[in-house]
N, C-alpha and C. Protein backbone atom coordinates (compact mmCIF):
# COMPACT_ATOMS: atom_id res chain seq x y z
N UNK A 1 -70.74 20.27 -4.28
CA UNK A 1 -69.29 20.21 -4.42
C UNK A 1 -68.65 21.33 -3.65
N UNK A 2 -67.54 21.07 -3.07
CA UNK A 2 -66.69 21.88 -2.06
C UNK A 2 -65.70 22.44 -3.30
N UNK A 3 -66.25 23.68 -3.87
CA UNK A 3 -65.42 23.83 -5.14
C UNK A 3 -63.69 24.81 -4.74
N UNK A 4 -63.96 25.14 -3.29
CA UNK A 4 -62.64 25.56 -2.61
C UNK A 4 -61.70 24.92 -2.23
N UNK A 5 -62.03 23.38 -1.69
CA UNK A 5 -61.30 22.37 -1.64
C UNK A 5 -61.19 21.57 -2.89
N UNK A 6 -61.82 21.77 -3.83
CA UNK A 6 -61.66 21.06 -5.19
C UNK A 6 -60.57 22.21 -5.67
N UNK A 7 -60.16 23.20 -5.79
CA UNK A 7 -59.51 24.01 -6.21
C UNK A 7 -58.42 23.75 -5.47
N UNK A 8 -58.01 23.87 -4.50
CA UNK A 8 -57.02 23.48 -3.69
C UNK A 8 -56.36 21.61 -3.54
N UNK A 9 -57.08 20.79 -4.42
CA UNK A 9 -56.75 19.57 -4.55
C UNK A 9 -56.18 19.19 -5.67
N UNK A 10 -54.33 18.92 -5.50
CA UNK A 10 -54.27 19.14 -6.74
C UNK A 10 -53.91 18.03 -7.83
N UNK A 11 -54.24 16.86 -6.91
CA UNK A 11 -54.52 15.47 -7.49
C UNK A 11 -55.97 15.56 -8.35
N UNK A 12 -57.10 15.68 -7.79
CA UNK A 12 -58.03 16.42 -8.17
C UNK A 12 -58.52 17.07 -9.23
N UNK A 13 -57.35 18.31 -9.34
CA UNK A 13 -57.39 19.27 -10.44
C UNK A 13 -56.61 18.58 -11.78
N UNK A 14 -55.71 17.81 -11.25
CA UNK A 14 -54.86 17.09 -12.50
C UNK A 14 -55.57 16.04 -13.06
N UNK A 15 -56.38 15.41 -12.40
CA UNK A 15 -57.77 14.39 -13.09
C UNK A 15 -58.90 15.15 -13.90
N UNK A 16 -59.44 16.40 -13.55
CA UNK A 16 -60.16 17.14 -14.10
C UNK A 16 -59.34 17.54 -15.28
N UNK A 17 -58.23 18.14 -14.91
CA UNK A 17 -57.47 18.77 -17.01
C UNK A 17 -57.59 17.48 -17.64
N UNK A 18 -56.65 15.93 -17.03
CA UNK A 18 -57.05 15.21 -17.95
C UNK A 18 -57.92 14.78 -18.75
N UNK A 19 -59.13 14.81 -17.99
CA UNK A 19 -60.22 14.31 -18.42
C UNK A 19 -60.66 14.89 -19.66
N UNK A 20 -60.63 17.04 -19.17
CA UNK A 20 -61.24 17.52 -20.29
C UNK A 20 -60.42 17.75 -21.25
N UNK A 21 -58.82 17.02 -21.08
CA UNK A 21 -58.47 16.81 -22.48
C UNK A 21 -58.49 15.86 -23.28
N UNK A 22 -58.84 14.72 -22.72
CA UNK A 22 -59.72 13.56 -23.54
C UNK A 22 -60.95 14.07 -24.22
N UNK A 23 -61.63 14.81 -23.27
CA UNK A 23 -63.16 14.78 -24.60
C UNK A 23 -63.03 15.35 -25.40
N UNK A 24 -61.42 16.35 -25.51
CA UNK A 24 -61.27 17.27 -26.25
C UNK A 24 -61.58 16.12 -27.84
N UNK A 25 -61.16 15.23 -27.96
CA UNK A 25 -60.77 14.16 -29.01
C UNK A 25 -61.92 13.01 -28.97
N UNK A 26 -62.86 12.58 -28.05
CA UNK A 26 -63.63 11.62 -28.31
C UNK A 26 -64.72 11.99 -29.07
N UNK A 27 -64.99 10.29 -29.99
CA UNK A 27 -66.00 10.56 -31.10
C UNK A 27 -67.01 11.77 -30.84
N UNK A 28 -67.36 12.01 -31.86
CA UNK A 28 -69.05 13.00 -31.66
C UNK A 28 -70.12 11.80 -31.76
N UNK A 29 -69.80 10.07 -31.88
CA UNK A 29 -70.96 9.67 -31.54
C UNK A 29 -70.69 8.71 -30.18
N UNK A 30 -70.08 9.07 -29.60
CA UNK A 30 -70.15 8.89 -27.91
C UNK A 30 -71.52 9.16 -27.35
N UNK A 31 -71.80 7.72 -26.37
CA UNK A 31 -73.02 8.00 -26.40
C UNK A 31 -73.68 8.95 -25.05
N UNK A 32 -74.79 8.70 -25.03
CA UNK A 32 -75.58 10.04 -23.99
C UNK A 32 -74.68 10.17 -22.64
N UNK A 33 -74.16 9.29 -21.97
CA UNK A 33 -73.59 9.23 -20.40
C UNK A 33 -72.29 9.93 -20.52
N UNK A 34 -71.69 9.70 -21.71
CA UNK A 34 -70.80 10.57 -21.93
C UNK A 34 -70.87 11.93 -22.14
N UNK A 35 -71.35 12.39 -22.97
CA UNK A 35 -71.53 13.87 -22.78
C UNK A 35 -72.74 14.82 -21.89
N UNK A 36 -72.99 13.40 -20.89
CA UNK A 36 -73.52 14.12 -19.73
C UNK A 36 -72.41 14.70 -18.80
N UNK A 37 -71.60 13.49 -18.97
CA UNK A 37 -70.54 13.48 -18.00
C UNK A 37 -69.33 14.59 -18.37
N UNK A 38 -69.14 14.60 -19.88
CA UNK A 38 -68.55 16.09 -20.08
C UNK A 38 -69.62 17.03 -19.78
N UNK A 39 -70.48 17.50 -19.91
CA UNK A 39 -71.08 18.66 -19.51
C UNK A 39 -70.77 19.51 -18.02
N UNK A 40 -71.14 18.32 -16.99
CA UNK A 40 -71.11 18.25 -15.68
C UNK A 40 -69.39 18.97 -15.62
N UNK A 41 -68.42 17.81 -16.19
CA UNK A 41 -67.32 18.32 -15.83
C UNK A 41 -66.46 19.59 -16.40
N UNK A 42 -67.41 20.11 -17.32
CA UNK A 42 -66.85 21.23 -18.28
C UNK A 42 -67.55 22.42 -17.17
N UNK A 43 -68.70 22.27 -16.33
CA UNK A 43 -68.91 23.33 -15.64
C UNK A 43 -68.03 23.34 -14.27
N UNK A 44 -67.50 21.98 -13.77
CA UNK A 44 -67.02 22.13 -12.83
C UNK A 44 -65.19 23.18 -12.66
N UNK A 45 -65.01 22.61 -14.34
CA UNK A 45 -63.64 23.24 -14.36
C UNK A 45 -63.90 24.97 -14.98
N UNK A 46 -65.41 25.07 -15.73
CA UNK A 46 -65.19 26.72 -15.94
C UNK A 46 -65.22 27.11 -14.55
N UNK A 47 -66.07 26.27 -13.67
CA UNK A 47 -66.09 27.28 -12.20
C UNK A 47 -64.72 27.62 -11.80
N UNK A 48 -64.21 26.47 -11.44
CA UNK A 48 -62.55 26.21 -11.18
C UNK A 48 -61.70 27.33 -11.86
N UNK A 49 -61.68 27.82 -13.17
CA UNK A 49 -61.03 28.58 -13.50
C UNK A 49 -61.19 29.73 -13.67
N UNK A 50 -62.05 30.59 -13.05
CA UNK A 50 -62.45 31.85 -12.50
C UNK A 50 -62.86 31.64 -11.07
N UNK A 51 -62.60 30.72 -10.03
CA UNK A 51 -62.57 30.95 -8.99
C UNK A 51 -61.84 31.58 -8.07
N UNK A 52 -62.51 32.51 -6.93
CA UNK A 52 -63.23 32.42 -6.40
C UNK A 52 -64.35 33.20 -6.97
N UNK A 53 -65.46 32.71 -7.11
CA UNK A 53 -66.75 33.49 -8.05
C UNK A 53 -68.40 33.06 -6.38
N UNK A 54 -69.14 33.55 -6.80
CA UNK A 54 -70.30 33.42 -5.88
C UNK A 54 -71.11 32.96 -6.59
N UNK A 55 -71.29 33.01 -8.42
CA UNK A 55 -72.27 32.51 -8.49
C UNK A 55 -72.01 32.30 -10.27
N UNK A 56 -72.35 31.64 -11.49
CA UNK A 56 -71.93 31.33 -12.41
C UNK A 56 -73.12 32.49 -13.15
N UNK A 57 -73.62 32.87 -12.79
CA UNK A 57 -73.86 34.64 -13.44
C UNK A 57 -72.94 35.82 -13.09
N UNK A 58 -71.84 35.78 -12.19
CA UNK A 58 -70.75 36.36 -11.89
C UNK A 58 -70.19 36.56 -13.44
N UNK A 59 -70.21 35.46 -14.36
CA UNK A 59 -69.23 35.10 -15.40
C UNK A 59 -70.45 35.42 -16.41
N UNK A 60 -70.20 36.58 -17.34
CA UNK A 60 -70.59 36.91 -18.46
C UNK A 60 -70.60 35.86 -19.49
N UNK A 61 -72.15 35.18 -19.63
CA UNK A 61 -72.25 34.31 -20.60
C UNK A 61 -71.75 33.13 -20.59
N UNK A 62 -71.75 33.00 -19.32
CA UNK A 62 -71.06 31.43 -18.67
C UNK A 62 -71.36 30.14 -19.65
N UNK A 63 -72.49 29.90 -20.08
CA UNK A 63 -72.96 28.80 -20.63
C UNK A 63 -72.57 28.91 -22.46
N UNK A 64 -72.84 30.50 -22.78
CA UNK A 64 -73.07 30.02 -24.33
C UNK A 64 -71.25 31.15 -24.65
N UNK A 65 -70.60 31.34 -24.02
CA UNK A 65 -69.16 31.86 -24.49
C UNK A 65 -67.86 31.23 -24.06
N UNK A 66 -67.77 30.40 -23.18
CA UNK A 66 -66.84 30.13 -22.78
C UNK A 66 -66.95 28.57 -23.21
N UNK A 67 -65.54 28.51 -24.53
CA UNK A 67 -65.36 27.36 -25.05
C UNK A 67 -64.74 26.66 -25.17
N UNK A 68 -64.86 25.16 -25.57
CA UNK A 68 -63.85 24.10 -24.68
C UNK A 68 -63.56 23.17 -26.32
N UNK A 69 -62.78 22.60 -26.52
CA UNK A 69 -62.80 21.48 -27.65
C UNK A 69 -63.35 19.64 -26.99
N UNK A 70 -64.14 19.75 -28.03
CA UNK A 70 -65.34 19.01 -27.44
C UNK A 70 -65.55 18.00 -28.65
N UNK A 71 -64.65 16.79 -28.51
CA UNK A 71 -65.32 15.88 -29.66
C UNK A 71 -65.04 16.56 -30.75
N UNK A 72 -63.73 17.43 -31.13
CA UNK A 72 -62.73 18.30 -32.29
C UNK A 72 -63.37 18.85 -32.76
N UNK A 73 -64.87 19.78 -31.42
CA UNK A 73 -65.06 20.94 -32.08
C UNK A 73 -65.35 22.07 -31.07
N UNK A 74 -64.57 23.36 -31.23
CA UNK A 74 -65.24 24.17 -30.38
C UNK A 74 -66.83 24.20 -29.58
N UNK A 75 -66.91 23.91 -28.33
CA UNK A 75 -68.25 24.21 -28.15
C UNK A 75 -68.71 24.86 -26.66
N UNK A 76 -69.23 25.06 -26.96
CA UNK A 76 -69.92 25.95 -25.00
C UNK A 76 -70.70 25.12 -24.52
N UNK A 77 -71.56 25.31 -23.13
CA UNK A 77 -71.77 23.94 -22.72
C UNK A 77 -73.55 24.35 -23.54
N UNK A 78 -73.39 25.78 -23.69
CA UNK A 78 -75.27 25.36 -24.19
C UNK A 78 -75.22 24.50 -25.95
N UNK A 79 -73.67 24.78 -26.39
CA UNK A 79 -73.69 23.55 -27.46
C UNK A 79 -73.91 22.09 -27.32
N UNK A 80 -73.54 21.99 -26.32
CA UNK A 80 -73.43 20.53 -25.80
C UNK A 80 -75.01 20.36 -25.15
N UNK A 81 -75.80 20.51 -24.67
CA UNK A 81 -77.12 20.68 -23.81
C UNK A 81 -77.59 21.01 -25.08
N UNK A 82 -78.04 21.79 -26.15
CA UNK A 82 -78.70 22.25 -26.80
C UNK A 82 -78.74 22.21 -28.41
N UNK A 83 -77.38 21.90 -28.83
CA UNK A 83 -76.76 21.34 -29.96
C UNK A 83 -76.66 20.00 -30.16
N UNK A 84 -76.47 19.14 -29.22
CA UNK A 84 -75.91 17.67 -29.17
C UNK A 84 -77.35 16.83 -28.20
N UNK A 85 -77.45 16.82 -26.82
CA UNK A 85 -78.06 16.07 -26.16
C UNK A 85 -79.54 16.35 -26.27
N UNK A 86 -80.28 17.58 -26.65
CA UNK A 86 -81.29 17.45 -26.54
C UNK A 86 -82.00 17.23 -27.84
N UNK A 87 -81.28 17.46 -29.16
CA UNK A 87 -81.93 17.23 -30.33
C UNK A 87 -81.65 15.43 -30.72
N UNK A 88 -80.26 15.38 -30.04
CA UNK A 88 -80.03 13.75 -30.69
C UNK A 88 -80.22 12.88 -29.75
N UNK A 89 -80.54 12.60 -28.43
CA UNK A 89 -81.22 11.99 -27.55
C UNK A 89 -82.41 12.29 -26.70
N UNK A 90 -83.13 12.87 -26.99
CA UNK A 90 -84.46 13.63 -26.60
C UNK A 90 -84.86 12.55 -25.69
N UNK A 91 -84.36 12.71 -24.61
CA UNK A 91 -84.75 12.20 -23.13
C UNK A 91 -85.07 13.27 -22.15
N UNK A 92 -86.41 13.75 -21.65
CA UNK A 92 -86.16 14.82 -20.86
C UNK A 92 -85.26 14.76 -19.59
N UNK A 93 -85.24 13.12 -19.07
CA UNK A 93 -84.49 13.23 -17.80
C UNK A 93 -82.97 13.68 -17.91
N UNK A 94 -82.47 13.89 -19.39
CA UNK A 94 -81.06 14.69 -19.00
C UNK A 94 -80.95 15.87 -18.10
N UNK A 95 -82.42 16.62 -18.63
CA UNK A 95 -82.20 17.87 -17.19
C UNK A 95 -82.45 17.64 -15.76
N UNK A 96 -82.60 16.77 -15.53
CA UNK A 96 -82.10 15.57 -14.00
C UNK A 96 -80.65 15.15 -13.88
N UNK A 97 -79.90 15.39 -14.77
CA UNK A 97 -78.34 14.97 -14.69
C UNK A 97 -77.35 15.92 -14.90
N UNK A 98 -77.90 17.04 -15.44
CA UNK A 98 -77.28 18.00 -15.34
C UNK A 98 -76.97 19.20 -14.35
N UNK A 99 -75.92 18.92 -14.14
CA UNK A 99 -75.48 20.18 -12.65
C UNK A 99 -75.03 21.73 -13.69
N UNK A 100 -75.39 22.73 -13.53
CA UNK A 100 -75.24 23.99 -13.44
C UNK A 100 -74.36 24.79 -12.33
N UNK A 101 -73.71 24.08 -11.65
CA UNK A 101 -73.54 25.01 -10.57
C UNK A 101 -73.81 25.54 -9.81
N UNK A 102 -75.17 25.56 -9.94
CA UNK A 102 -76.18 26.79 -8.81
C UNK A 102 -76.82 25.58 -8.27
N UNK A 103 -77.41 26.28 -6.75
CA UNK A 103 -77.90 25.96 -5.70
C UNK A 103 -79.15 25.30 -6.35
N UNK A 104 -79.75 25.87 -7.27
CA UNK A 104 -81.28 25.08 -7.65
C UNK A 104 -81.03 24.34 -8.60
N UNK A 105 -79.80 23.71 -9.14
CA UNK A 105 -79.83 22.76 -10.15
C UNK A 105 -79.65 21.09 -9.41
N UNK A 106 -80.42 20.38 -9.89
CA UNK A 106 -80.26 19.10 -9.35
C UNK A 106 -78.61 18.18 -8.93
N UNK A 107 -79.10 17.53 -7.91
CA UNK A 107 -77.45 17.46 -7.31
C UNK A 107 -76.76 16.23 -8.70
N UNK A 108 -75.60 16.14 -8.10
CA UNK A 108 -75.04 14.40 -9.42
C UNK A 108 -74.79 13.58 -8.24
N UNK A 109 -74.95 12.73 -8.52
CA UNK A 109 -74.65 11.19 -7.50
C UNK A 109 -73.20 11.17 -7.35
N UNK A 110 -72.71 10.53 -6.81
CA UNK A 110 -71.43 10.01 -6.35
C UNK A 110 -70.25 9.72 -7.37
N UNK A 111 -70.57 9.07 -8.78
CA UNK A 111 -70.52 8.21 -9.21
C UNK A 111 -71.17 8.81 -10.75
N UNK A 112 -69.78 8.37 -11.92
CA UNK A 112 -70.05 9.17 -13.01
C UNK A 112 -71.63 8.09 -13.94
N UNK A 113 -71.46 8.89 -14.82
CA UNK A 113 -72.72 8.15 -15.48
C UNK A 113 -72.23 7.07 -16.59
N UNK A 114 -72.72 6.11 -16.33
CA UNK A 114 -72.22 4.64 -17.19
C UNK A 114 -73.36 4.18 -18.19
N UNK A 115 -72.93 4.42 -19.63
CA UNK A 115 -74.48 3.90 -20.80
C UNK A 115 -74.55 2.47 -20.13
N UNK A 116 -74.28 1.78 -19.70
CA UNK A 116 -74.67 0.78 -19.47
C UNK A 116 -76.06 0.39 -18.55
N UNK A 117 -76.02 1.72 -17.19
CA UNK A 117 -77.22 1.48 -16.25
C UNK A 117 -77.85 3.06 -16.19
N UNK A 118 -77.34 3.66 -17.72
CA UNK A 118 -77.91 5.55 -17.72
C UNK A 118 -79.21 4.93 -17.37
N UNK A 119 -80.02 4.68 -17.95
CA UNK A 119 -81.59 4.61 -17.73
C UNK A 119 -82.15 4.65 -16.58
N UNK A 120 -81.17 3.36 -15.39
CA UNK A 120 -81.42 3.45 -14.33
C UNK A 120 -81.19 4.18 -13.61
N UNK A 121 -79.93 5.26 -14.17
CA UNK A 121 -79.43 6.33 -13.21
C UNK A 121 -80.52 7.70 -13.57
N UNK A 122 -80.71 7.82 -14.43
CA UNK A 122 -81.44 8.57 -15.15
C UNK A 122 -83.27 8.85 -14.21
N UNK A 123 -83.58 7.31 -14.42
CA UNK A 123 -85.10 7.27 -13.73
C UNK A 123 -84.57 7.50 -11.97
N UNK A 124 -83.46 7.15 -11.61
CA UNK A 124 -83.43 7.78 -9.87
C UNK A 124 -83.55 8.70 -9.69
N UNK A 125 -82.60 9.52 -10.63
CA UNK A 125 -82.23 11.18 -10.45
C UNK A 125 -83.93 11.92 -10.88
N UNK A 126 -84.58 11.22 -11.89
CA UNK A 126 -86.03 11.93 -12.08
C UNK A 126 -86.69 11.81 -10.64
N UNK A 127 -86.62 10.32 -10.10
CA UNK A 127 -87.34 10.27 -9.04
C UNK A 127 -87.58 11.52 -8.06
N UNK A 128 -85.64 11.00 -7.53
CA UNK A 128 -85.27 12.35 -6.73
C UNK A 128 -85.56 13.69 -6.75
N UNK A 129 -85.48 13.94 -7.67
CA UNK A 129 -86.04 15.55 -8.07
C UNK A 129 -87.30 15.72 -7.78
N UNK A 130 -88.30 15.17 -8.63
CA UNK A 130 -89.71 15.41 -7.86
C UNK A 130 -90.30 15.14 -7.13
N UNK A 131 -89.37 14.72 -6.30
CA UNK A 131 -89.79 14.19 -4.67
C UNK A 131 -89.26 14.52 -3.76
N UNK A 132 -88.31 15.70 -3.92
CA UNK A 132 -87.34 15.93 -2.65
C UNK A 132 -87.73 17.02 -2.25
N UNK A 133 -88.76 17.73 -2.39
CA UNK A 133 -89.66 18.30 -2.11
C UNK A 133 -89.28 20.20 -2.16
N UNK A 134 -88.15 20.12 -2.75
CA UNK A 134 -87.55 21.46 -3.30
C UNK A 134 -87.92 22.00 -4.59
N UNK A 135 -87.87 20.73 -5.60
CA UNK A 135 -88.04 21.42 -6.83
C UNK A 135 -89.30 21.44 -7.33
N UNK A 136 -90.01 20.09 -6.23
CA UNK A 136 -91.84 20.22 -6.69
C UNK A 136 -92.02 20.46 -5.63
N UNK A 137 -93.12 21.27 -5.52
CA UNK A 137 -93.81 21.34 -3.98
C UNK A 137 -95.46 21.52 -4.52
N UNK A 138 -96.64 21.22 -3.66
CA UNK A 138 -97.60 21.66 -3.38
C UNK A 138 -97.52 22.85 -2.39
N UNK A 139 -98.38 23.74 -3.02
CA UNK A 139 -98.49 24.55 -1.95
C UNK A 139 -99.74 25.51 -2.12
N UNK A 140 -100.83 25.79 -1.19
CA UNK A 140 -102.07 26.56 -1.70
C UNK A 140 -102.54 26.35 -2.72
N UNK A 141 -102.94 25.19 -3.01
CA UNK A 141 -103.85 24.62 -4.47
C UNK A 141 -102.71 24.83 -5.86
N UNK A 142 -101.65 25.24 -5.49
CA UNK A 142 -100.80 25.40 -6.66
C UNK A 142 -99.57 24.48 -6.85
N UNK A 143 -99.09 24.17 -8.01
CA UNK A 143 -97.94 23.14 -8.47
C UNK A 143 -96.29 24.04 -8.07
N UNK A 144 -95.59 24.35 -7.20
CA UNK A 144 -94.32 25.07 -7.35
C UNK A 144 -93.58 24.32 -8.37
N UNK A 145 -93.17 24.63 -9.09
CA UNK A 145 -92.17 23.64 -10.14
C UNK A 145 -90.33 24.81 -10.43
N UNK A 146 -89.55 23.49 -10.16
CA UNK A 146 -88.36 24.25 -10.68
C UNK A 146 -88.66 25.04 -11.84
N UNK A 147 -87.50 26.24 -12.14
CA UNK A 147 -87.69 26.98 -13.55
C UNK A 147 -86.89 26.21 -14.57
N UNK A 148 -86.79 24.72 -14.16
CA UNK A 148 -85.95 24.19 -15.59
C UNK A 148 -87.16 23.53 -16.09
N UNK A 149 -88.33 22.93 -15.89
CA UNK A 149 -89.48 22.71 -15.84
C UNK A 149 -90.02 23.93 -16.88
N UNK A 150 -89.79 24.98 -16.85
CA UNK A 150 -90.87 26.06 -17.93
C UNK A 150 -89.08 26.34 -18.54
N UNK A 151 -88.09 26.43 -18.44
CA UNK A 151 -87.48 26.69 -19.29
C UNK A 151 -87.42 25.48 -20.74
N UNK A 152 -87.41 24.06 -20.11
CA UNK A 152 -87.45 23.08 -21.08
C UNK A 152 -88.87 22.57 -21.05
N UNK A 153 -89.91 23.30 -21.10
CA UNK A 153 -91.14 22.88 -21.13
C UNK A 153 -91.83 21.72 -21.97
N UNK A 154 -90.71 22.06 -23.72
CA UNK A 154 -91.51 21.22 -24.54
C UNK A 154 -90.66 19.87 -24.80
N UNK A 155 -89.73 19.39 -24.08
CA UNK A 155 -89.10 18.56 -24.08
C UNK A 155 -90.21 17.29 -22.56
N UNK A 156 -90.60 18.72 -21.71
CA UNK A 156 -91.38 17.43 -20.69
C UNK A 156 -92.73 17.07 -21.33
N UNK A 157 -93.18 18.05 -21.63
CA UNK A 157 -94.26 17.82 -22.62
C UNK A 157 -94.69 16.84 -23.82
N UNK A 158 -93.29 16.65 -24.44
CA UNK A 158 -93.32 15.86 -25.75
C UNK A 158 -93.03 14.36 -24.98
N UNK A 159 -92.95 13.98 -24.12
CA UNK A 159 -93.00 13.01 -23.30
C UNK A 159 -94.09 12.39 -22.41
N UNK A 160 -94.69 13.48 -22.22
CA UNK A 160 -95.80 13.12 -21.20
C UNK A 160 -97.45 14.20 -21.78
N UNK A 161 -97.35 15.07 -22.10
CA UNK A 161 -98.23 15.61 -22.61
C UNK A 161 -98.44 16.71 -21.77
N UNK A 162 -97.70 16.75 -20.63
CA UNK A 162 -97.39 18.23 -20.01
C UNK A 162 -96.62 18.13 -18.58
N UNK A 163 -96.38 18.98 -18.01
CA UNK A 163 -95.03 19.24 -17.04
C UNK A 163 -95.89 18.29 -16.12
N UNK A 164 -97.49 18.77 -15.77
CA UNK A 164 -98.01 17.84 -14.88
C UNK A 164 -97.96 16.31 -15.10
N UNK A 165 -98.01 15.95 -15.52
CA UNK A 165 -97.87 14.05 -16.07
C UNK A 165 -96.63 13.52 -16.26
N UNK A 166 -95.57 14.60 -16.48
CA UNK A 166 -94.45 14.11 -16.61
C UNK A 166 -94.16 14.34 -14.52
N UNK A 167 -94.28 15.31 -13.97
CA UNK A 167 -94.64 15.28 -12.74
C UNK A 167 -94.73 13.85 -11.94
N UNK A 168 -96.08 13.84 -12.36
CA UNK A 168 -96.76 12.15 -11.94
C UNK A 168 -96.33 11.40 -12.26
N UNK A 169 -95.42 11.05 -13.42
CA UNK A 169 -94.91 9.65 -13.85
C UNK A 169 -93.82 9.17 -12.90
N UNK A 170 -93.02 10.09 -12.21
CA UNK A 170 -92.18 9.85 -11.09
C UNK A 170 -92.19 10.13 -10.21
N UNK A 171 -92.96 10.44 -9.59
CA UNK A 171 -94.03 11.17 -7.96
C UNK A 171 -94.12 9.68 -7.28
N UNK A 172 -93.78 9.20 -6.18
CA UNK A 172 -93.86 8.59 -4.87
C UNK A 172 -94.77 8.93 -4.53
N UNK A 173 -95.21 10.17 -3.79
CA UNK A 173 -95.89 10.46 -2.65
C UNK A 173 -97.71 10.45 -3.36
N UNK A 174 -98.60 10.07 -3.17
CA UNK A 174 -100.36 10.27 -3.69
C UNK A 174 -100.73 11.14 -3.75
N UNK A 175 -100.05 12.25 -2.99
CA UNK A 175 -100.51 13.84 -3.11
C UNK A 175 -99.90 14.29 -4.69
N UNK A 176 -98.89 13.67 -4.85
CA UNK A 176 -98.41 14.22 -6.40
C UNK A 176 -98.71 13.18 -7.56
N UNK A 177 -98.78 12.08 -7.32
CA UNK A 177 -99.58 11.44 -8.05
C UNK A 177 -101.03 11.61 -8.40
N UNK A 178 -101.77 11.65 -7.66
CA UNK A 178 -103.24 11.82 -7.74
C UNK A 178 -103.25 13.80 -8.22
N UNK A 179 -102.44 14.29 -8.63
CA UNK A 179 -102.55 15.41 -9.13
C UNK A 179 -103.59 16.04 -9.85
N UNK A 180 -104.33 16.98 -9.94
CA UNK A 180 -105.18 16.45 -11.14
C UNK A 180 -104.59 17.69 -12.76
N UNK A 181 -104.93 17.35 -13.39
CA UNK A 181 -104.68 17.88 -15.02
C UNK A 181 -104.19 19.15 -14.87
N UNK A 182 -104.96 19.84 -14.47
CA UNK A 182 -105.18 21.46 -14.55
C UNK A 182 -104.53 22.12 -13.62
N UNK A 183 -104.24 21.58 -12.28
CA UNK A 183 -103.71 22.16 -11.50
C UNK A 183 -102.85 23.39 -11.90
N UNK A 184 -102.59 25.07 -11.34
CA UNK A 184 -101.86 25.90 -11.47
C UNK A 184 -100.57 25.65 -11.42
N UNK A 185 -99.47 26.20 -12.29
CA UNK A 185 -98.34 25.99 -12.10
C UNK A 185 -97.32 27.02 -11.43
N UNK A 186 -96.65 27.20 -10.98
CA UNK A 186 -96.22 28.43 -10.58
C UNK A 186 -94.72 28.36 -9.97
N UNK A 187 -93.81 29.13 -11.18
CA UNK A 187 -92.17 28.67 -11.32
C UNK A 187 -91.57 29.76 -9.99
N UNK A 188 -90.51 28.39 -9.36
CA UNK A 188 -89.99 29.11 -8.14
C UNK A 188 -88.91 30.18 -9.02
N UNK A 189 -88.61 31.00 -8.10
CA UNK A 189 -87.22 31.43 -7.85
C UNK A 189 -85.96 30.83 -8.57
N UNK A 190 -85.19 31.04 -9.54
CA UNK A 190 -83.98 29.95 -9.82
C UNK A 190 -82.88 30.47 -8.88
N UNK A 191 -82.37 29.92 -7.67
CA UNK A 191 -80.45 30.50 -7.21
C UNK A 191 -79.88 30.39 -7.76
N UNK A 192 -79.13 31.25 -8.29
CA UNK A 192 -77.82 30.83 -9.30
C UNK A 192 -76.30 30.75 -8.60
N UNK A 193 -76.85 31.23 -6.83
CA UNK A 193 -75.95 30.80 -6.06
C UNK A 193 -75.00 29.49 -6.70
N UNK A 194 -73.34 29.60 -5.92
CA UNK A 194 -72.71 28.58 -6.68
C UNK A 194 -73.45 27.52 -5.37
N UNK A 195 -73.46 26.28 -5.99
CA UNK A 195 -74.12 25.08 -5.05
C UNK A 195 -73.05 24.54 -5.21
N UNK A 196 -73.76 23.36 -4.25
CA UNK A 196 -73.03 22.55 -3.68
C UNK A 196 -73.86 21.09 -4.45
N UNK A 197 -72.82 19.67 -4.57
CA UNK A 197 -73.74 18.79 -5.52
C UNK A 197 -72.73 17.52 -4.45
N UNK A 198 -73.42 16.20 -5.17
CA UNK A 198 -72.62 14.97 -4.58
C UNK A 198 -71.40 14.31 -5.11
N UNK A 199 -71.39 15.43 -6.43
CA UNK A 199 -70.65 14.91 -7.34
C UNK A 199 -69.07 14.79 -6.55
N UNK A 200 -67.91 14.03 -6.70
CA UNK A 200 -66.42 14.34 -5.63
C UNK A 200 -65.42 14.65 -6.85
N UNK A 201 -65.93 14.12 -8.20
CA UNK A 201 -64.80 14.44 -8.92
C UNK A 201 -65.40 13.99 -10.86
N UNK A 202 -64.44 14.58 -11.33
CA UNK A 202 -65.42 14.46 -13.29
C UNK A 202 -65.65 12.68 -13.69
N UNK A 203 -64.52 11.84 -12.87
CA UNK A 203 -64.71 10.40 -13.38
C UNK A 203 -65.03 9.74 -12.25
């Protein structure tokens, strides 16, 4: 996201307040695509409103202090990620749909998320990720794995029986498929640089 030209757009910016003053009021049992889709857009507008920033560690406690009314209740976005989506829909591929802001968080598609084809949007964005050869890599007999991978470890785990298999279950390429069990793991670098995503706008 061009969050300088999103700041400067002010058709744009007036779709984003609306929006996040709708979720201010929608049910708390709205289902998963929805409060993916607030999440995404609750980081796009904290960026927005301390911009110009370099990076969302610039902002003291970005995730668990800065709070929004959310379904008529105060919450931060690690309420929403950590309170709401990961205990009451325990899908690991939400951390495939979730943008952070930073350069190493997975990009968002074009196009908001609809319960109707989440699953399908859901299994692309897994695809994508462990195949785009940034967030998994081989390299010298070892597994590189994003650090959202060991930060939500037991969420890939309780799915697959470990980061490696959950790995393989959406791996294209035979080099990551044919993985074997044990392979070393070894967590990149996270940027917390502000990134750039595909996302153009919260709806």
């Amino acid at each position: 996201m061009n969050f300088k030209a999103l700041q400067q757009d002010i058709a744009a910016r007036k779709d984003l307040a609306a929006f996040v003053s709708a979720i201010g009021i929608m049910p708390e049992s709205e289902p998963l695509a929805s409060w993916i889709n607030t999440y995404n857009a609750l980081v796009v507008d904290a960026v927005l409103q301390r911009y110009p920033i370099g990076s969302v560690g610039d902002v003291p406690d970005f995730f668990s202090k800065i709070m929004y009314q959310v379904a008529g209740k105060q919450r931060s976005l690690d309420d929403i990620e950590n309170g709401v989506m990961r205990p009451r829909f325990k899908d690991a591929r939400i951390h495939m749909a979730l943008n952070c802001g930073a350069v190493s968080c997975p990009n968002l598609p074009t196009i908001a998320f609809e319960q109707a084809t989440l699953d399908d949007q859901l299994t692309a964005l897994a695809v994508e990720v462990i195949n785009d050869g940034h967030h998994v890599a081989l390299k010298d007999g070892k597994l590189e794995i994003s650090a959202l991978f060991a930060w939500f470890e037991e969420d890939f785990v309780g799915e697959a029986g470990s980061i490696v298999g959950w790995v393989k279950r959406y791996a294209t390429s035979e080099n990551l498929k044919s993985l074997p069990d044990d392979i070393p793991l070894l967590e990149q670098p996270y940027d917390w640089n502000l990134g750039a995503s595909h996302v153009e706008d919260a709806h």
